[in-house]
Protein backbone atom coordinates (compact mmCIF):
# COMPACT_ATOMS: atom_id res chain seq x y z
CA UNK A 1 -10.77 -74.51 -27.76
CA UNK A 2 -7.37 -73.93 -29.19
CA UNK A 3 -4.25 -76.26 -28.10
CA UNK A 4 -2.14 -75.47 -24.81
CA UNK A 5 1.04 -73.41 -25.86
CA UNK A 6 4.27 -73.98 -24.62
CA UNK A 7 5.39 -71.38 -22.30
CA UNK A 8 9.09 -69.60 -21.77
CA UNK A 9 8.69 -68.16 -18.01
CA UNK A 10 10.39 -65.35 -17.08
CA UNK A 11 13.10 -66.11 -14.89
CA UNK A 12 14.99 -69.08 -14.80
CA UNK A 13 14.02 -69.71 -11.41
CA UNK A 14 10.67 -70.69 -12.51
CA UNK A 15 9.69 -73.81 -13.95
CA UNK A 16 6.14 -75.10 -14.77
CA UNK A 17 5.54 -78.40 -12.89
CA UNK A 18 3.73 -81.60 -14.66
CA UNK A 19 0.78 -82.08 -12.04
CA UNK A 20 -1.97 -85.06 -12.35
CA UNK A 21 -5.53 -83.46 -13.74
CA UNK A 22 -8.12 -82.40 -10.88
CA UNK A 23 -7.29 -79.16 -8.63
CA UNK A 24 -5.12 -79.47 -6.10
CA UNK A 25 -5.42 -78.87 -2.02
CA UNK A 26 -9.14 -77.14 -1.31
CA UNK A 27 -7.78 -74.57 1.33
CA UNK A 28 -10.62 -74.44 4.34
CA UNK A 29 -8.70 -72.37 6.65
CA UNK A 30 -6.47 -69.21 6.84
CA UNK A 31 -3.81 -71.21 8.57
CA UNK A 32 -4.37 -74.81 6.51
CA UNK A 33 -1.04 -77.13 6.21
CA UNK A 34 -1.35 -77.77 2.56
CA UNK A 35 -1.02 -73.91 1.66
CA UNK A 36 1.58 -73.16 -0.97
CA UNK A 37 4.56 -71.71 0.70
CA UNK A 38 4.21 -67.83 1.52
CA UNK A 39 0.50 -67.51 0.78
CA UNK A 40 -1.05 -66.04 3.58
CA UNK A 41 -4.61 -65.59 4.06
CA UNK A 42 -6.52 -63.22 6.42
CA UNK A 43 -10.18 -63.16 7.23
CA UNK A 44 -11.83 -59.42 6.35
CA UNK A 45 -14.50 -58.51 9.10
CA UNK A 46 -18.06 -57.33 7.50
CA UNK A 47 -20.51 -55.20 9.49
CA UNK A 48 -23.51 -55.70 8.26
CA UNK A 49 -26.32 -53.75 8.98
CA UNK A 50 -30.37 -52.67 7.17
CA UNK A 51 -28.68 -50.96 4.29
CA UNK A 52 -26.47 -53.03 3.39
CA UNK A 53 -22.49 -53.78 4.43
CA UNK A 54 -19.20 -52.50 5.09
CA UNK A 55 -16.18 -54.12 4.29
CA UNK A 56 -12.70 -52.68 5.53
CA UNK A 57 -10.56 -53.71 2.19
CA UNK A 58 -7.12 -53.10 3.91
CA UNK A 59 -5.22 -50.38 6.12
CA UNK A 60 -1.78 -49.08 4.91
CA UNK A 61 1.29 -50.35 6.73
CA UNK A 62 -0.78 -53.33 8.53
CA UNK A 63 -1.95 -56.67 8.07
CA UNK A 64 -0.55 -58.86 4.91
CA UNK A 65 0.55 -55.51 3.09
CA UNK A 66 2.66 -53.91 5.79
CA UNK A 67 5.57 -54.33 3.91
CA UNK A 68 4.32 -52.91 0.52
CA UNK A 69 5.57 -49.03 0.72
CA UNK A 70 3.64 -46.61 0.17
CA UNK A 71 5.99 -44.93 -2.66
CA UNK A 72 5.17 -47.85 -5.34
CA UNK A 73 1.99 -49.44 -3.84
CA UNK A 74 -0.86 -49.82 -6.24
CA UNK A 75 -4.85 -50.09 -5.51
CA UNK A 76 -6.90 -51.61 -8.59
CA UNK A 77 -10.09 -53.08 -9.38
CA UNK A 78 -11.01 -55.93 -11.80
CA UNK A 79 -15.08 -56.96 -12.83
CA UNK A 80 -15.14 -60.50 -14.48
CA UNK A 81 -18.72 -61.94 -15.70
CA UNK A 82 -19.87 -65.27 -14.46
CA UNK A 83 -18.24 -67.95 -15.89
CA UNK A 84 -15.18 -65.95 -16.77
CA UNK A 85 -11.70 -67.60 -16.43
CA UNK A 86 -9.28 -65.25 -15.64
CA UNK A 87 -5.75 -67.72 -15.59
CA UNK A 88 -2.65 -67.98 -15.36
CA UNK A 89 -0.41 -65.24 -14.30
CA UNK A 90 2.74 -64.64 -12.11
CA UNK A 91 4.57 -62.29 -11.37
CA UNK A 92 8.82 -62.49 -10.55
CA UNK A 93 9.12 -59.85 -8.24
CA UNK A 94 5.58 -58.39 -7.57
CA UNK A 95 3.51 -59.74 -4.73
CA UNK A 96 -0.21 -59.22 -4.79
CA UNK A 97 -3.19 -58.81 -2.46
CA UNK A 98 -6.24 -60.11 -3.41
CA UNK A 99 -9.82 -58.89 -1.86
CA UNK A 100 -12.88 -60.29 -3.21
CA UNK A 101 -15.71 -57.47 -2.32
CA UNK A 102 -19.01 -58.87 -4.25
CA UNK A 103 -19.33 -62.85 -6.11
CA UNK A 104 -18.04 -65.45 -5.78
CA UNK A 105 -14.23 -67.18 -7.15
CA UNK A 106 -12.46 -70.39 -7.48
CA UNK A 107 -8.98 -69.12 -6.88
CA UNK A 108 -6.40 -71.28 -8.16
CA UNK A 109 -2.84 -70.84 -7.37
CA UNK A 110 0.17 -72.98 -8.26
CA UNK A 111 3.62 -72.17 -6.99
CA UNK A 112 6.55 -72.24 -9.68
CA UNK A 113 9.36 -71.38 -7.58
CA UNK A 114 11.94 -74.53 -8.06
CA UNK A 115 13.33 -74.11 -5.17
CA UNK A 116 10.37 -73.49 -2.83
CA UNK A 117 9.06 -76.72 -0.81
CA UNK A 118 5.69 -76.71 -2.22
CA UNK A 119 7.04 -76.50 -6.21
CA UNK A 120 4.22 -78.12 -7.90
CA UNK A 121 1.28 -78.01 -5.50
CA UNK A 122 -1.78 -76.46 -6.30
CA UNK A 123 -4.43 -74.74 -4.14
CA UNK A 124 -7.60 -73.96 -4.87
CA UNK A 125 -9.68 -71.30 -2.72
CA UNK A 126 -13.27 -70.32 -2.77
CA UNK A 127 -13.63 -66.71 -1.43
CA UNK A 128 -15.61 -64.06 -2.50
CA UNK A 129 -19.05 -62.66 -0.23
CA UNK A 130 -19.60 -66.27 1.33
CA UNK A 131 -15.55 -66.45 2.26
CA UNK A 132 -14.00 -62.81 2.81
CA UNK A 133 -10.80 -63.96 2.59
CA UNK A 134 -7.76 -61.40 1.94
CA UNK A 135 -5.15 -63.68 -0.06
CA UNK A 136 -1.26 -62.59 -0.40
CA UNK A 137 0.11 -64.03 -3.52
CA UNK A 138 4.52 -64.07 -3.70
CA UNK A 139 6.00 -63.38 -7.07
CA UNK A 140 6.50 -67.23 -8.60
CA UNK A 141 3.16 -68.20 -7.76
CA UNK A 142 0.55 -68.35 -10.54
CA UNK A 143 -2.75 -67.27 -10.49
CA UNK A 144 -5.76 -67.45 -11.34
CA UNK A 145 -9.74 -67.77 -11.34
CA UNK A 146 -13.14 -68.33 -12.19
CA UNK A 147 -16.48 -66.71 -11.39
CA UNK A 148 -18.57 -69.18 -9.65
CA UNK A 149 -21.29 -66.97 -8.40
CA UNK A 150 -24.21 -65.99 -11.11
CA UNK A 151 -23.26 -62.21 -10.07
CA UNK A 152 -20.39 -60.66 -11.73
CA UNK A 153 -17.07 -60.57 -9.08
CA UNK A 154 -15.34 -57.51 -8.27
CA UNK A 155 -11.53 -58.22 -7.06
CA UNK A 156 -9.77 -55.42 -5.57
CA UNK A 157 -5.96 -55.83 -5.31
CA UNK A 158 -2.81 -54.20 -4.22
CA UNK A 159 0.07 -54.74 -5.31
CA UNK A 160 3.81 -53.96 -4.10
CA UNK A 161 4.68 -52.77 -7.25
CA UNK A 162 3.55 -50.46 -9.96
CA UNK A 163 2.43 -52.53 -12.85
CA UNK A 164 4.97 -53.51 -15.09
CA UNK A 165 4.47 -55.68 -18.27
CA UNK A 166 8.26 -56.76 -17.87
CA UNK A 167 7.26 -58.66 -14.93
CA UNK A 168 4.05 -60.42 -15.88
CA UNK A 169 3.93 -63.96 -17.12
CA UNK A 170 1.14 -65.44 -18.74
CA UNK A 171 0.58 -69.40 -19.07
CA UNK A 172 -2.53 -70.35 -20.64
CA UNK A 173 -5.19 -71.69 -18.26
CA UNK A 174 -5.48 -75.02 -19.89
CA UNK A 175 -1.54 -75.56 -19.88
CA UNK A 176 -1.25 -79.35 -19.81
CA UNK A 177 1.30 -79.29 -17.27
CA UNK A 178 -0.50 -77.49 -14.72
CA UNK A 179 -3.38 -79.69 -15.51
CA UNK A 180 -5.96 -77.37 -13.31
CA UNK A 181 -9.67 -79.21 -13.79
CA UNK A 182 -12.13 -75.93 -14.09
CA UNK A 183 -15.33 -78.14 -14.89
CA UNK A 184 -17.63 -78.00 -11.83
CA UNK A 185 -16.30 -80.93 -9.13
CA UNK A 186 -19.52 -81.79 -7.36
CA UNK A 187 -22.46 -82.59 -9.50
């Protein structure tokens, strides 16, 4: 494993806190206290039936993206193995949409915003099948996640934006100040 590097953000509105090792606030529900300012979460329905399931991903103009417009909006799909750490990224004026449709992910989100109430905290989230959670991610929040499930994950996510390189930010997912713990908690 190579040695955290030190990180120039994008915008000097951002700052990377120095957080105490482990993982932050577990969020357990949609509507939980300890959620980083301007997350939102919404549950997705499934219908189930004897071939299998349908899940609505998300209907233009309602819901968490019925702001995004439909000029810039952009639908995309990521596959990550199991085990795969996918971490950490922001964005300073995109906001994403995250919809887990098949494994299993330990979300983890910090928010970077100076000047947001929650600058510092970190949230971890376990959605994926089990948890059908649709999570809406504000530009100054990192993010990231692992694969938890022994099935690869498919993410689906829109975002308000086209994709623009300009306005990604990468920290590495070890990044001391962060701290994030991705070793398994309960053994």
């Amino acid at each position: 494993m190579s040695a955290p590097q030190a990180c120039s953000l994008l915008s000097p509105e951002l700052d990377i806190p120095l957080c105490e090792k482990g993982i932050g606030a577990v969020i357990h529900t949609p509507h939980d206290a300890a959620l980083i300012d301007g997350v939102r979460i919404e549950c997705s329905v499934i219908h189930p039936d004897d071939r299998g399931y349908f899940l609505e991903v998300m209907r233009s103009g309602q819901g968490l993206v019925a702001a995004y417009p439909a000029s810039r909006t952009q639908v995309s799909a990521s596959v990550s193995y199991p085990g795969i750490i996918k971490a950490f990224h922001y964005h300073v004026r995109q906001t994403d949409c995250w919809i887990p449709v098949a494994g299993m992910l330990q979300v983890a989100l910090v928010d970077l915003r100076r000047r947001a109430p929650t600058f510092g905290t970190r949230n971890t989230l376990y959605v994926g099948t089990l948890r059908p959670w649709r999570l809406l991610i504000p530009p100054g929040v990192a993010h990231g996640y692992k694969v938890i499930s022994k099935e690869p994950a498919v993410l689906v996510y829109l975002t308000d934006q086209f994709y623009d390189p300009a306005d990604e930010g990468r920290i590495p997912y070890h990044h001391p100040g962060i701290n994030y713990d991705w070793e398994l908690q309960h053994r």
